[in-house]
PDB file of N, CA and C in Angstrom:
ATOM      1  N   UNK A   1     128.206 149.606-133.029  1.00  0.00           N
ATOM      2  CA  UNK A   1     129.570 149.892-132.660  1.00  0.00           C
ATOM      3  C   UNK A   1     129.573 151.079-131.696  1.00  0.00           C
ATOM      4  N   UNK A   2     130.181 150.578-130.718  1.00  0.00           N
ATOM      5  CA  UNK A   2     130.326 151.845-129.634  1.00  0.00           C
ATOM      6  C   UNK A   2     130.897 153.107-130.159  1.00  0.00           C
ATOM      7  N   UNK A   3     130.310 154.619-129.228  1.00  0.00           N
ATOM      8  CA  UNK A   3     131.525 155.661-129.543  1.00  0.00           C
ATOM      9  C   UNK A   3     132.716 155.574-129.689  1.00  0.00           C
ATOM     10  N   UNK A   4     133.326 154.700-128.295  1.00  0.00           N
ATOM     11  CA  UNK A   4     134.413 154.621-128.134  1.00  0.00           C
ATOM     12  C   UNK A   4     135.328 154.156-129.058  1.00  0.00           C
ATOM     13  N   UNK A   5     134.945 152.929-130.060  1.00  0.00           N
ATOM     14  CA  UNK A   5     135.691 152.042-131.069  1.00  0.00           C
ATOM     15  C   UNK A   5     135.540 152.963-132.508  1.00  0.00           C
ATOM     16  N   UNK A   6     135.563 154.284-132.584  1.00  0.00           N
ATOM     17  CA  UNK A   6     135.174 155.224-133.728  1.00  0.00           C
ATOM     18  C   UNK A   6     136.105 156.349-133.645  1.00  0.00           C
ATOM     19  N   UNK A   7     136.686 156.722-134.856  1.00  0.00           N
ATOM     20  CA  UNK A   7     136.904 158.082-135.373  1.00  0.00           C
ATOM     21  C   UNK A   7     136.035 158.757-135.901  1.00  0.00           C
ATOM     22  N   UNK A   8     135.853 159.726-135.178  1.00  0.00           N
ATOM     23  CA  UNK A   8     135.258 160.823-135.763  1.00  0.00           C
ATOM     24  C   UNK A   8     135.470 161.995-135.615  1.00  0.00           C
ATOM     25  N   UNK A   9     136.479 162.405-135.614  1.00  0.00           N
ATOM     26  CA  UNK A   9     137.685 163.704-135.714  1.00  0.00           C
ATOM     27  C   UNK A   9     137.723 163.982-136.681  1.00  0.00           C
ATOM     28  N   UNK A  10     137.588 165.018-137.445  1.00  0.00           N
ATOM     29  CA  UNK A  10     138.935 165.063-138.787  1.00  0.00           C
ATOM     30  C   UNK A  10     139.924 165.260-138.704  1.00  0.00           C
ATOM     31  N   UNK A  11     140.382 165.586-137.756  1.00  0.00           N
ATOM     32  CA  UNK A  11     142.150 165.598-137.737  1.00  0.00           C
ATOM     33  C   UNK A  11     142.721 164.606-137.669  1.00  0.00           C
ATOM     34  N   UNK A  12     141.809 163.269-137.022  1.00  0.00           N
ATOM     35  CA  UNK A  12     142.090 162.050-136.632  1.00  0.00           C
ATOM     36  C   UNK A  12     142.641 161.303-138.430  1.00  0.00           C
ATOM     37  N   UNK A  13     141.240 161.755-138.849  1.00  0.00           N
ATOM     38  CA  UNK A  13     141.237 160.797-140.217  1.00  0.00           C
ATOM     39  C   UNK A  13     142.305 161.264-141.110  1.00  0.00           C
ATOM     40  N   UNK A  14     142.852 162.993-140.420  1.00  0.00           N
ATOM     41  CA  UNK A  14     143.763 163.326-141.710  1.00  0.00           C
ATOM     42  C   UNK A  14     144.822 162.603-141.639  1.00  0.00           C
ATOM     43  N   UNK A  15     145.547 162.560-139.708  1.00  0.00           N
ATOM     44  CA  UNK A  15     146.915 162.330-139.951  1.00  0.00           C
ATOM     45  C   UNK A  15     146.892 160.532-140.061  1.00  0.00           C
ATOM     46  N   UNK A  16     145.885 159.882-140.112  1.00  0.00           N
ATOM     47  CA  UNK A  16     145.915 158.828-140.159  1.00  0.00           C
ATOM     48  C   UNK A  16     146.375 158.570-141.385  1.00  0.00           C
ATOM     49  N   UNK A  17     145.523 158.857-142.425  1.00  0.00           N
ATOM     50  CA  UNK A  17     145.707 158.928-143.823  1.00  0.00           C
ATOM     51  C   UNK A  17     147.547 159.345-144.353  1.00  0.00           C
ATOM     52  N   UNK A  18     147.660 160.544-143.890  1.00  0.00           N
ATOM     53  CA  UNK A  18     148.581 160.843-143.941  1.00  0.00           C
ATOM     54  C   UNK A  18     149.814 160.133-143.697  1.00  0.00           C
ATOM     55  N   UNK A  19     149.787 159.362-142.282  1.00  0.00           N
ATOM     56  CA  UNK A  19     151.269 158.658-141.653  1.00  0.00           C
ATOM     57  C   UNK A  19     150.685 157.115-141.739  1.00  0.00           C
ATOM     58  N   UNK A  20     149.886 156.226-142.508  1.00  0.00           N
ATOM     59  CA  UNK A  20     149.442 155.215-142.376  1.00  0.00           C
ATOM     60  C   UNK A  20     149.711 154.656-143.602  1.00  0.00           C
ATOM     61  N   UNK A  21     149.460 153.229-143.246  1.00  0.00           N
ATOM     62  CA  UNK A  21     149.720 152.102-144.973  1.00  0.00           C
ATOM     63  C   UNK A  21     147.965 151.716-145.190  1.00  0.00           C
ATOM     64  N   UNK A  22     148.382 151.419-146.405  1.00  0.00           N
ATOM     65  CA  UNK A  22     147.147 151.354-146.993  1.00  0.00           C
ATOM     66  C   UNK A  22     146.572 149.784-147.483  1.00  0.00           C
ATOM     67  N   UNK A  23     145.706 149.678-148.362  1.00  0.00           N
ATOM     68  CA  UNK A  23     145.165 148.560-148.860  1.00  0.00           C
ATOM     69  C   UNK A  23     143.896 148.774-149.635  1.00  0.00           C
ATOM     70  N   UNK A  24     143.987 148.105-150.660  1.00  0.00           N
ATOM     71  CA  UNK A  24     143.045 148.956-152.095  1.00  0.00           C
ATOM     72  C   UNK A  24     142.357 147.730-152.614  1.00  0.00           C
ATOM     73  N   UNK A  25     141.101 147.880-153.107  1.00  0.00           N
ATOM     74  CA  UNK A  25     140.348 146.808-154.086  1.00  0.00           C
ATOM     75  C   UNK A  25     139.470 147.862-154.623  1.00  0.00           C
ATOM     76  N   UNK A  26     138.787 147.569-155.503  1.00  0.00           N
ATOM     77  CA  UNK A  26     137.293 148.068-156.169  1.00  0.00           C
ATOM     78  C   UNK A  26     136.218 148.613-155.371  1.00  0.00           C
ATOM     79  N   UNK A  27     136.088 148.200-154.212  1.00  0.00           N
ATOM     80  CA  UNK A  27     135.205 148.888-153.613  1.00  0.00           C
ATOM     81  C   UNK A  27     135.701 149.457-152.009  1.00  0.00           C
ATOM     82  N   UNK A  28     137.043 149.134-151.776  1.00  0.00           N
ATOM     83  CA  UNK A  28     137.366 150.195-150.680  1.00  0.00           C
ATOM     84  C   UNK A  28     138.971 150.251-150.535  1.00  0.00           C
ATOM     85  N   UNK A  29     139.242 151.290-150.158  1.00  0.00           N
ATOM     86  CA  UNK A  29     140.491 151.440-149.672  1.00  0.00           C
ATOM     87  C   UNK A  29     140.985 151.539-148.405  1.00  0.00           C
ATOM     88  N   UNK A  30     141.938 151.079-147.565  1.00  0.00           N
ATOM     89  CA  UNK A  30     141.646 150.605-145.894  1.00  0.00           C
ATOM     90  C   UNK A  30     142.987 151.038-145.480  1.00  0.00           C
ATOM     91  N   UNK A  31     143.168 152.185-144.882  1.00  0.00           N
ATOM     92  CA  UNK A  31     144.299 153.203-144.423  1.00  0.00           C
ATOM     93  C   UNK A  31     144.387 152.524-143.163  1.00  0.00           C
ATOM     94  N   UNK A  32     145.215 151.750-142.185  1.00  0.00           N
ATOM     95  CA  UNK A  32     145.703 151.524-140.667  1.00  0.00           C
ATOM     96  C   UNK A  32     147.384 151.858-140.658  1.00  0.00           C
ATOM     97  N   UNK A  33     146.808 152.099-139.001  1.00  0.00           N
ATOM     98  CA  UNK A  33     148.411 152.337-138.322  1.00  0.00           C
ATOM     99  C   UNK A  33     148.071 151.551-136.794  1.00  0.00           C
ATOM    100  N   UNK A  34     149.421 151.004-136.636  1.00  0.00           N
ATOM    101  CA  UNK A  34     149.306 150.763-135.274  1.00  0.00           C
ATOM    102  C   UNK A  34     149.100 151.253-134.087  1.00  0.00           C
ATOM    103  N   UNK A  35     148.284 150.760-133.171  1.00  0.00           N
ATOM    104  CA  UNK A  35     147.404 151.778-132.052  1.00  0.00           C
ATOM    105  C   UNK A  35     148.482 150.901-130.796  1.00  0.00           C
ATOM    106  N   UNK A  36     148.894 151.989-129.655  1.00  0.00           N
ATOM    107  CA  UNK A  36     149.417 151.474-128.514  1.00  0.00           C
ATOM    108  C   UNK A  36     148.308 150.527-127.374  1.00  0.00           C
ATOM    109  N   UNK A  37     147.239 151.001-127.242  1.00  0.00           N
ATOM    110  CA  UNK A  37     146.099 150.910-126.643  1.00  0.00           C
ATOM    111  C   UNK A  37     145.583 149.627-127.359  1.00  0.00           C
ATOM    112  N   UNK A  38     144.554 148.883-125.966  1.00  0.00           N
ATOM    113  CA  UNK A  38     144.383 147.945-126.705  1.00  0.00           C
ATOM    114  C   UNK A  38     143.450 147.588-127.351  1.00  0.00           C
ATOM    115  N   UNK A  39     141.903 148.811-127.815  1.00  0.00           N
ATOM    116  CA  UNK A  39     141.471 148.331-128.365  1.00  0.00           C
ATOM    117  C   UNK A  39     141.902 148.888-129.700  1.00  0.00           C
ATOM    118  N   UNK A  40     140.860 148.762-130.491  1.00  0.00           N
ATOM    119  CA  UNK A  40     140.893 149.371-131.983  1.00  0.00           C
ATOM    120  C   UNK A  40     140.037 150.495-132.241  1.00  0.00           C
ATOM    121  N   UNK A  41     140.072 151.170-133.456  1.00  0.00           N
ATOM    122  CA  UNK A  41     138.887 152.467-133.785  1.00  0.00           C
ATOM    123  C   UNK A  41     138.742 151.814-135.242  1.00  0.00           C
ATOM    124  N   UNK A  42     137.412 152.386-135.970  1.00  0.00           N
ATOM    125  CA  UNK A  42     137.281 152.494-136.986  1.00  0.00           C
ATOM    126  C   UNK A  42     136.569 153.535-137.286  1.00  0.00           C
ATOM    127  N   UNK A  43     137.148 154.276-138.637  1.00  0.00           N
ATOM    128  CA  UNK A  43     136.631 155.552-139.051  1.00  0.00           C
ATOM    129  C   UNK A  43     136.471 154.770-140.870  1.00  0.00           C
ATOM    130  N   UNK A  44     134.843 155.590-140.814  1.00  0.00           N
ATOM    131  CA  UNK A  44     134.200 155.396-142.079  1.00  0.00           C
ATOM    132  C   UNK A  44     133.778 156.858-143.039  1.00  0.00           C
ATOM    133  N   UNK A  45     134.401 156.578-144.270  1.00  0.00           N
ATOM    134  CA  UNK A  45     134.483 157.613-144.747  1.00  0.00           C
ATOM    135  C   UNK A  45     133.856 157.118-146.431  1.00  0.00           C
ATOM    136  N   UNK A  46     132.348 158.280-146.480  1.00  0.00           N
ATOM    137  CA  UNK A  46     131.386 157.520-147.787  1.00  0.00           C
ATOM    138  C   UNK A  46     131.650 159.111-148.789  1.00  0.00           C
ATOM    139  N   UNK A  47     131.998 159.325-149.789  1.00  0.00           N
ATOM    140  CA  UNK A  47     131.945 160.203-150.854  1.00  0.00           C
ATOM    141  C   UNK A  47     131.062 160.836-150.770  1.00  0.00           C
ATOM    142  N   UNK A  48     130.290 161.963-151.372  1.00  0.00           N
ATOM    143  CA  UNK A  48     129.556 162.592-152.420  1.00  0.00           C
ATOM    144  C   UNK A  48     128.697 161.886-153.714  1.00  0.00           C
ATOM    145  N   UNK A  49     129.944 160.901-154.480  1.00  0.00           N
ATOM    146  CA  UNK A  49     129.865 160.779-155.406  1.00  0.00           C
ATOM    147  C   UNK A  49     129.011 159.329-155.019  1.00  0.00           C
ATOM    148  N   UNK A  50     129.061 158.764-154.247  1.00  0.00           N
ATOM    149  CA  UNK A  50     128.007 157.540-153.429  1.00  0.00           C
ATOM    150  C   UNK A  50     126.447 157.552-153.998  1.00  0.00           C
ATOM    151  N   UNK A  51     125.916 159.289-153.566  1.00  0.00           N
ATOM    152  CA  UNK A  51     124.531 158.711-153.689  1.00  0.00           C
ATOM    153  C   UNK A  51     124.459 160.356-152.769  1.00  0.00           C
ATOM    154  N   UNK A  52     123.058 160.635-151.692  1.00  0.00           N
ATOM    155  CA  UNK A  52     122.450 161.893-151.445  1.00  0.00           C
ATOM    156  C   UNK A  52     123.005 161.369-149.884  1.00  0.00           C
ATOM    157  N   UNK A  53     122.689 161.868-148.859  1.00  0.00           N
ATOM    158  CA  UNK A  53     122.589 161.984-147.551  1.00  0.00           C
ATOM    159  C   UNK A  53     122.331 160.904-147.174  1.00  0.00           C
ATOM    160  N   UNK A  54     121.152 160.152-147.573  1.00  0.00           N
ATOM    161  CA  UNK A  54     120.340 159.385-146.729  1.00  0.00           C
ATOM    162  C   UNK A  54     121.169 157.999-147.373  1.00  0.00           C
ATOM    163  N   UNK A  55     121.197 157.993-148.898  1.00  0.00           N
ATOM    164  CA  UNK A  55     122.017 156.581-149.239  1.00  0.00           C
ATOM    165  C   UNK A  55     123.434 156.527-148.436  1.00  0.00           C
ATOM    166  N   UNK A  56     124.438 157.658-148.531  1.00  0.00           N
ATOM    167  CA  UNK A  56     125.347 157.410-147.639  1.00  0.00           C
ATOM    168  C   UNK A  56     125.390 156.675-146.190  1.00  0.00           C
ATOM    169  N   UNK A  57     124.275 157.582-145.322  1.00  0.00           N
ATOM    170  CA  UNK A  57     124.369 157.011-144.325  1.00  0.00           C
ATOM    171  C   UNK A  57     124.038 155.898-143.936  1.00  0.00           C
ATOM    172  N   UNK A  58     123.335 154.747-145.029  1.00  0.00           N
ATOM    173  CA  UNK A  58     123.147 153.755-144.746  1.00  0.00           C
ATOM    174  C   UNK A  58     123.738 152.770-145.546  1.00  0.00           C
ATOM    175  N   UNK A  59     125.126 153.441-145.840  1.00  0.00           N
ATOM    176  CA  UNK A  59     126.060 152.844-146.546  1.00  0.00           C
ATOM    177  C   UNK A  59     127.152 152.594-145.052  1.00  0.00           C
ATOM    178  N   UNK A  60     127.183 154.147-144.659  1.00  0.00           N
ATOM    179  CA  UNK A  60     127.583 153.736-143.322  1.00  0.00           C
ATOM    180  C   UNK A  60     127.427 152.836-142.461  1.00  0.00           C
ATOM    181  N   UNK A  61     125.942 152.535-141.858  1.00  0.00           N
ATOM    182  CA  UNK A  61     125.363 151.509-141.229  1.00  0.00           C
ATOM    183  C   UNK A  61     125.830 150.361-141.393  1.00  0.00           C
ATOM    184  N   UNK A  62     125.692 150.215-142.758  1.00  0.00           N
ATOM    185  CA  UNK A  62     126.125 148.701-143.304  1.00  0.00           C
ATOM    186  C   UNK A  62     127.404 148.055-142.951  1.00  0.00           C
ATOM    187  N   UNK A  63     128.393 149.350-143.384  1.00  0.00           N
ATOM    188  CA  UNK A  63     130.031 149.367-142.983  1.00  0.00           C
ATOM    189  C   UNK A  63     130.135 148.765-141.606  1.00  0.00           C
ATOM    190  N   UNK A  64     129.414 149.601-140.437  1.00  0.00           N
ATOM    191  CA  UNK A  64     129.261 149.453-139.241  1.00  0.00           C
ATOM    192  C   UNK A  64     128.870 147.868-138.703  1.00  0.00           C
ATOM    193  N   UNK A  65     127.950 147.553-139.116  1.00  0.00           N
ATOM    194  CA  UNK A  65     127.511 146.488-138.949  1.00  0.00           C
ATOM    195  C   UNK A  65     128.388 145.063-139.253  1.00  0.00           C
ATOM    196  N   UNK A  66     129.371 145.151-140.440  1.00  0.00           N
ATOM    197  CA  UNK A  66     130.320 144.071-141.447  1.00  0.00           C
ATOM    198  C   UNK A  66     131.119 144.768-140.550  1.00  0.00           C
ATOM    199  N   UNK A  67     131.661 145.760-139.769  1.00  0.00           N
ATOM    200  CA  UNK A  67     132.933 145.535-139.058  1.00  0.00           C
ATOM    201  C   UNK A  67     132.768 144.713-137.828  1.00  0.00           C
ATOM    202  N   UNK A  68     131.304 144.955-136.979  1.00  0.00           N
ATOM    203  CA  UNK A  68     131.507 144.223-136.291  1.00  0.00           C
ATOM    204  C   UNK A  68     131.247 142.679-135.799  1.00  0.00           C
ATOM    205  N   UNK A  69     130.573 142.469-137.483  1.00  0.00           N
ATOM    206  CA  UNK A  69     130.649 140.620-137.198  1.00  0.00           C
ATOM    207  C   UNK A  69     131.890 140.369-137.760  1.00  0.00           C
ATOM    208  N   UNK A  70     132.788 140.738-138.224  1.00  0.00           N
ATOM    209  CA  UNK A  70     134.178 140.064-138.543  1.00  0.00           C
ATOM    210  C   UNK A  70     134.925 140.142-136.950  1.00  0.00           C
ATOM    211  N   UNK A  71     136.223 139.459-137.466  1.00  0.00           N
ATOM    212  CA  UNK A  71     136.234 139.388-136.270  1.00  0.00           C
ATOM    213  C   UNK A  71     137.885 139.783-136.067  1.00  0.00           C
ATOM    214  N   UNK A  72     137.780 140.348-136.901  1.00  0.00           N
ATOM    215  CA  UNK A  72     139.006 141.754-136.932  1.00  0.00           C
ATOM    216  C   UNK A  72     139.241 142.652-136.171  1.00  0.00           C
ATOM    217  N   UNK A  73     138.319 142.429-135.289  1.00  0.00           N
ATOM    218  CA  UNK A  73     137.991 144.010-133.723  1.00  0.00           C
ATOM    219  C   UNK A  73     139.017 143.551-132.922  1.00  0.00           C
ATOM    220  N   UNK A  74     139.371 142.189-132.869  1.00  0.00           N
ATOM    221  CA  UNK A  74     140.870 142.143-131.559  1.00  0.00           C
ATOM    222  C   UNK A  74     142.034 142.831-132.340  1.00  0.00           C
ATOM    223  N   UNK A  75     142.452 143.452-133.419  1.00  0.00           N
ATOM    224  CA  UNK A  75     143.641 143.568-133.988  1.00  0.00           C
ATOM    225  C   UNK A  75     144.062 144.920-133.101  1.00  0.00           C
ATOM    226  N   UNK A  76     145.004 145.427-133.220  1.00  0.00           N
ATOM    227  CA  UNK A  76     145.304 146.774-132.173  1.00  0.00           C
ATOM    228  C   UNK A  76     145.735 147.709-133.227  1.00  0.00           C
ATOM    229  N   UNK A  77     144.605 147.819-133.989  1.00  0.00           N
ATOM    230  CA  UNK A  77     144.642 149.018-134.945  1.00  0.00           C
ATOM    231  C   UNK A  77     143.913 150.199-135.315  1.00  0.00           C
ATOM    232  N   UNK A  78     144.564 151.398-135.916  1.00  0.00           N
ATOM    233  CA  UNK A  78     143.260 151.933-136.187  1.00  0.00           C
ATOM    234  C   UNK A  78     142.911 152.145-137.980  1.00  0.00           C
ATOM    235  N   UNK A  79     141.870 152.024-138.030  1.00  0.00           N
ATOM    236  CA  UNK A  79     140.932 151.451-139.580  1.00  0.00           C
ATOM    237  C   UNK A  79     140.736 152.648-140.191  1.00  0.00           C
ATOM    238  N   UNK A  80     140.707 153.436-141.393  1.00  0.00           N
ATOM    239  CA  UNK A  80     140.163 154.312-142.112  1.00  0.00           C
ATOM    240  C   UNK A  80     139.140 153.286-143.339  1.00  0.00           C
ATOM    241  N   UNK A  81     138.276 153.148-142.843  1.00  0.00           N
ATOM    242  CA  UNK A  81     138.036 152.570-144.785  1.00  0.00           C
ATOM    243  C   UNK A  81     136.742 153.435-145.234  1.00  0.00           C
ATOM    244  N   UNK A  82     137.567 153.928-146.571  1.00  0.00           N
ATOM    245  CA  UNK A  82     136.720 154.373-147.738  1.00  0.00           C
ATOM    246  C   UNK A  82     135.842 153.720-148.917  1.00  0.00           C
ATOM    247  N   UNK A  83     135.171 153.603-148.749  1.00  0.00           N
ATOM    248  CA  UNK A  83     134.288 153.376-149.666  1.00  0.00           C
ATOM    249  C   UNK A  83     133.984 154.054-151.001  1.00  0.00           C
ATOM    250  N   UNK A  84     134.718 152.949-152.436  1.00  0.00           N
ATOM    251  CA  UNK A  84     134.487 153.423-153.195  1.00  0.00           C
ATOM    252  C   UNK A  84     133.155 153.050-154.433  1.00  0.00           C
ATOM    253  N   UNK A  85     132.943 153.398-155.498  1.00  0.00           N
ATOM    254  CA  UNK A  85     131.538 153.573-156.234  1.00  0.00           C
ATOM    255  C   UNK A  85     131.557 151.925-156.502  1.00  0.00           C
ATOM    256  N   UNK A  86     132.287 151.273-156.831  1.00  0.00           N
ATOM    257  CA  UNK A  86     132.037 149.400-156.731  1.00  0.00           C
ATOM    258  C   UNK A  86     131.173 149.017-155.862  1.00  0.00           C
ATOM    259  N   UNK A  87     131.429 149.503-154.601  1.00  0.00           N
ATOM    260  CA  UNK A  87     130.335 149.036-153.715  1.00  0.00           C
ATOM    261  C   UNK A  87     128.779 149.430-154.192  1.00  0.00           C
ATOM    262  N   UNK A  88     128.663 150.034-154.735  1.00  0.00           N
ATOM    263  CA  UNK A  88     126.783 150.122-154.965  1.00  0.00           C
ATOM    264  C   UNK A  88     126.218 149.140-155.755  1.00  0.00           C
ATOM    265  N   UNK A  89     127.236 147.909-156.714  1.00  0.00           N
ATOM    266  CA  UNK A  89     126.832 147.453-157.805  1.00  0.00           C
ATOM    267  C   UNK A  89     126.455 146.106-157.416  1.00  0.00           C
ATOM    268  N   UNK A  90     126.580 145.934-155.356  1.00  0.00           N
ATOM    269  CA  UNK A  90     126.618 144.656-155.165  1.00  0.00           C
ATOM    270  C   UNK A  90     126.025 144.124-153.981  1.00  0.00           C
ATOM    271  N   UNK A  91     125.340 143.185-153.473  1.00  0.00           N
ATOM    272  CA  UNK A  91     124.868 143.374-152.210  1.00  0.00           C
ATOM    273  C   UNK A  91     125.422 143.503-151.204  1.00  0.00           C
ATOM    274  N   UNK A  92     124.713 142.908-149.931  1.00  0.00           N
ATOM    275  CA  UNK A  92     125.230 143.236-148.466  1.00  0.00           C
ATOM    276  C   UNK A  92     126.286 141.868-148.423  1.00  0.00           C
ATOM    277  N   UNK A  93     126.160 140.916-148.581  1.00  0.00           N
ATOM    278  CA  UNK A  93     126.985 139.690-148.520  1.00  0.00           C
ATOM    279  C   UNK A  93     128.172 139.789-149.113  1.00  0.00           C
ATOM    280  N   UNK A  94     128.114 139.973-150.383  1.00  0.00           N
ATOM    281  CA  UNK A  94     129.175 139.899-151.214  1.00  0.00           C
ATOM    282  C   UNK A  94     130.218 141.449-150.655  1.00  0.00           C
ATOM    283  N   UNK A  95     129.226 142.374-150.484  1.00  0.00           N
ATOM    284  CA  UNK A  95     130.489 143.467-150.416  1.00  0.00           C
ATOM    285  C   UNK A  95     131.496 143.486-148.419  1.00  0.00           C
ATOM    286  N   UNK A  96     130.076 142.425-148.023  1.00  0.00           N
ATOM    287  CA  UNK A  96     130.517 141.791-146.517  1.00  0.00           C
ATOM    288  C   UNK A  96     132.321 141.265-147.006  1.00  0.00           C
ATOM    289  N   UNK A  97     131.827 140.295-147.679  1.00  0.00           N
ATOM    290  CA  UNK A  97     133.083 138.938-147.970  1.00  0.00           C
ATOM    291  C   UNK A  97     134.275 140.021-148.516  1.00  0.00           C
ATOM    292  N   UNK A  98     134.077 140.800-149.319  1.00  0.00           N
ATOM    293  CA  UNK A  98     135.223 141.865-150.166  1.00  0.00           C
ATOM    294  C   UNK A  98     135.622 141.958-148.866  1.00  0.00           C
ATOM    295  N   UNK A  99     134.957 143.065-147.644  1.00  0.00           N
ATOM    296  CA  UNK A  99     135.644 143.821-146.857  1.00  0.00           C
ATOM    297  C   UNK A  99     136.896 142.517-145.600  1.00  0.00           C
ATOM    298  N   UNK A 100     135.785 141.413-145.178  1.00  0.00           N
ATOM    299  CA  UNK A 100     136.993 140.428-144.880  1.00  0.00           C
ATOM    300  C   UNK A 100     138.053 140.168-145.610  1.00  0.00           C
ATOM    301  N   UNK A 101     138.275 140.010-147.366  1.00  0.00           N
ATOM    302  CA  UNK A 101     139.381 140.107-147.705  1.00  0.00           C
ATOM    303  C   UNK A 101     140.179 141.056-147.661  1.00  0.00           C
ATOM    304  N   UNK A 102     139.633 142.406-147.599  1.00  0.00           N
ATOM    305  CA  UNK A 102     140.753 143.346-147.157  1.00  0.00           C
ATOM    306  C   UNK A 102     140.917 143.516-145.692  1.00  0.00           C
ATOM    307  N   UNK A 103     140.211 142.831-145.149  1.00  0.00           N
ATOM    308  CA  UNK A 103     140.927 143.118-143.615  1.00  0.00           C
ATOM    309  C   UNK A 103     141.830 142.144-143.410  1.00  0.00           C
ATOM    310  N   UNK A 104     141.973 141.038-144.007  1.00  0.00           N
ATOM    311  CA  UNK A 104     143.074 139.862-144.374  1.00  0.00           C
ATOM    312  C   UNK A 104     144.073 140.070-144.720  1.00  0.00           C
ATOM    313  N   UNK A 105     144.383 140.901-145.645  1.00  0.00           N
ATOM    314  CA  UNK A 105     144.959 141.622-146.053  1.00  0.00           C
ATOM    315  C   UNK A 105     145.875 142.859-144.669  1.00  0.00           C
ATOM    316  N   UNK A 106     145.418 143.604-144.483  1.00  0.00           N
ATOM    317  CA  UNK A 106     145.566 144.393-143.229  1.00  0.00           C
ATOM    318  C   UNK A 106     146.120 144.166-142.309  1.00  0.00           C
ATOM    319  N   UNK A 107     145.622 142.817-142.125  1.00  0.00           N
ATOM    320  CA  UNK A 107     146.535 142.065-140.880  1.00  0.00           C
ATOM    321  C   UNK A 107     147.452 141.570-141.382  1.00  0.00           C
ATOM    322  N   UNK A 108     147.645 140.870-142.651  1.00  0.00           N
ATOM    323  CA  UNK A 108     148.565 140.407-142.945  1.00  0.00           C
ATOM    324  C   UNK A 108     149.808 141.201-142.745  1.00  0.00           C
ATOM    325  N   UNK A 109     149.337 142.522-144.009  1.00  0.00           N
ATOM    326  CA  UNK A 109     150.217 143.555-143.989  1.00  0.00           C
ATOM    327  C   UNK A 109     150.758 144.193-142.178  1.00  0.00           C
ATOM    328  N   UNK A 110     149.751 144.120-141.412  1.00  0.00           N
ATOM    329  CA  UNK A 110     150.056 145.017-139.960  1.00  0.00           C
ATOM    330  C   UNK A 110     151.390 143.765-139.304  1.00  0.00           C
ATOM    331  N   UNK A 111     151.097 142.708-139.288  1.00  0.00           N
ATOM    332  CA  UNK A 111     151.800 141.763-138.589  1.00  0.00           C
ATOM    333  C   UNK A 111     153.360 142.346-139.417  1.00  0.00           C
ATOM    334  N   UNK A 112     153.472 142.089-140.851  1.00  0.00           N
ATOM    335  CA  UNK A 112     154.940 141.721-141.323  1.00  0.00           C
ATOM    336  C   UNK A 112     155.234 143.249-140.695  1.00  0.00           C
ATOM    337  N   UNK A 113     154.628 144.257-140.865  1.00  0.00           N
ATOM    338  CA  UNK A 113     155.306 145.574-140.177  1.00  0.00           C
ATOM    339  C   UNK A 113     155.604 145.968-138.464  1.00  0.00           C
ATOM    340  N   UNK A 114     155.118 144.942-138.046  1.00  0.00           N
ATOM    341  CA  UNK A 114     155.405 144.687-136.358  1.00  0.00           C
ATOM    342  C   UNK A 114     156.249 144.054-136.248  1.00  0.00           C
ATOM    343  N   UNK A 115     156.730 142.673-137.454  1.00  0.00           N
ATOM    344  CA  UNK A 115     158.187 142.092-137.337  1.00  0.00           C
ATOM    345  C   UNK A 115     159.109 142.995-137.863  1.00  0.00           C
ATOM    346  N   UNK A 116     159.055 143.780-138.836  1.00  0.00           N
ATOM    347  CA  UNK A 116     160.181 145.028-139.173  1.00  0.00           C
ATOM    348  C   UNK A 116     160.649 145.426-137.983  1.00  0.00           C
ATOM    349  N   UNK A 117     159.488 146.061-138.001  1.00  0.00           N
ATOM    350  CA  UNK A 117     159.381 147.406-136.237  1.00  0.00           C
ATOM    351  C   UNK A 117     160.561 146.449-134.619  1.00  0.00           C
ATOM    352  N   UNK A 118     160.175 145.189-134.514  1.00  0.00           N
ATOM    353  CA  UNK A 118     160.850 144.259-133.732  1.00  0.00           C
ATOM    354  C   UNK A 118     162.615 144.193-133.808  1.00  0.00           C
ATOM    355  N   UNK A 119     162.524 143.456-135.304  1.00  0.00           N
ATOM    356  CA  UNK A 119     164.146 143.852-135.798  1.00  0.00           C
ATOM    357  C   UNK A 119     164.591 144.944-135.842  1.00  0.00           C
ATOM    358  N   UNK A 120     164.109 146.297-135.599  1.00  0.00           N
ATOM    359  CA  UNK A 120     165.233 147.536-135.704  1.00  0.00           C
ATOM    360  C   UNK A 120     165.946 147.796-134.244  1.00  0.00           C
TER     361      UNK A 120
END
């Protein structure tokens, strides 16, 4: 995944968190807001409570990798997803398939809030 398609600010991730809708399962929680611009960002965010340095970051990798074979990268959003302790109990496939259902989810949710946003 390019620089460019990434948060890595913290101010980025705060006010995202902050002014954004969410989406929750067992192993992640997935903060977006709508981006004017047309591509997308994604910011990945792994605990403490995960594992040491080195397991994180290749918890990261993984993240990295399942965002960009889905095919969720045309949406015009920007992504926070957290990763919570569910994810360690399961492989690369299965926690692949979780994260497409919450990006299903995401869009679902992003679309009905672009028809709100339309009607006001």
């Amino acid at each position: 995944m390019k620089k460019e398609r990434r948060i890595t600010k913290n101010e980025e991730f705060q006010e995202i968190i902050k002014n954004a809708t969410y989406a929750s399962s067992e192993k992640y929680v997935v903060y977006f807001r709508n981006r004017k611009e047309n591509n997308n960002r994604v910011g990945i965010s792994v605990g403490k409570k995960l594992g040491k340095a080195v397991d994180r970051n290749k918890i990261k990798r993984q993240l990295r990798m399942m965002v960009q074979e889905t095919e969720y990268l045309s949406m015009e959003l920007d992504f926070i997803i957290i990763v919570r302790k569910g994810y360690l109990g399961d492989n690369y496939d299965i926690n692949k398939k979780c994260l497409e259902n919450m990006l299903k989810k995401v869009k679902i949710r992003a679309c009905s809030d672009r028809k709100g946003e339309m009607k006001e």
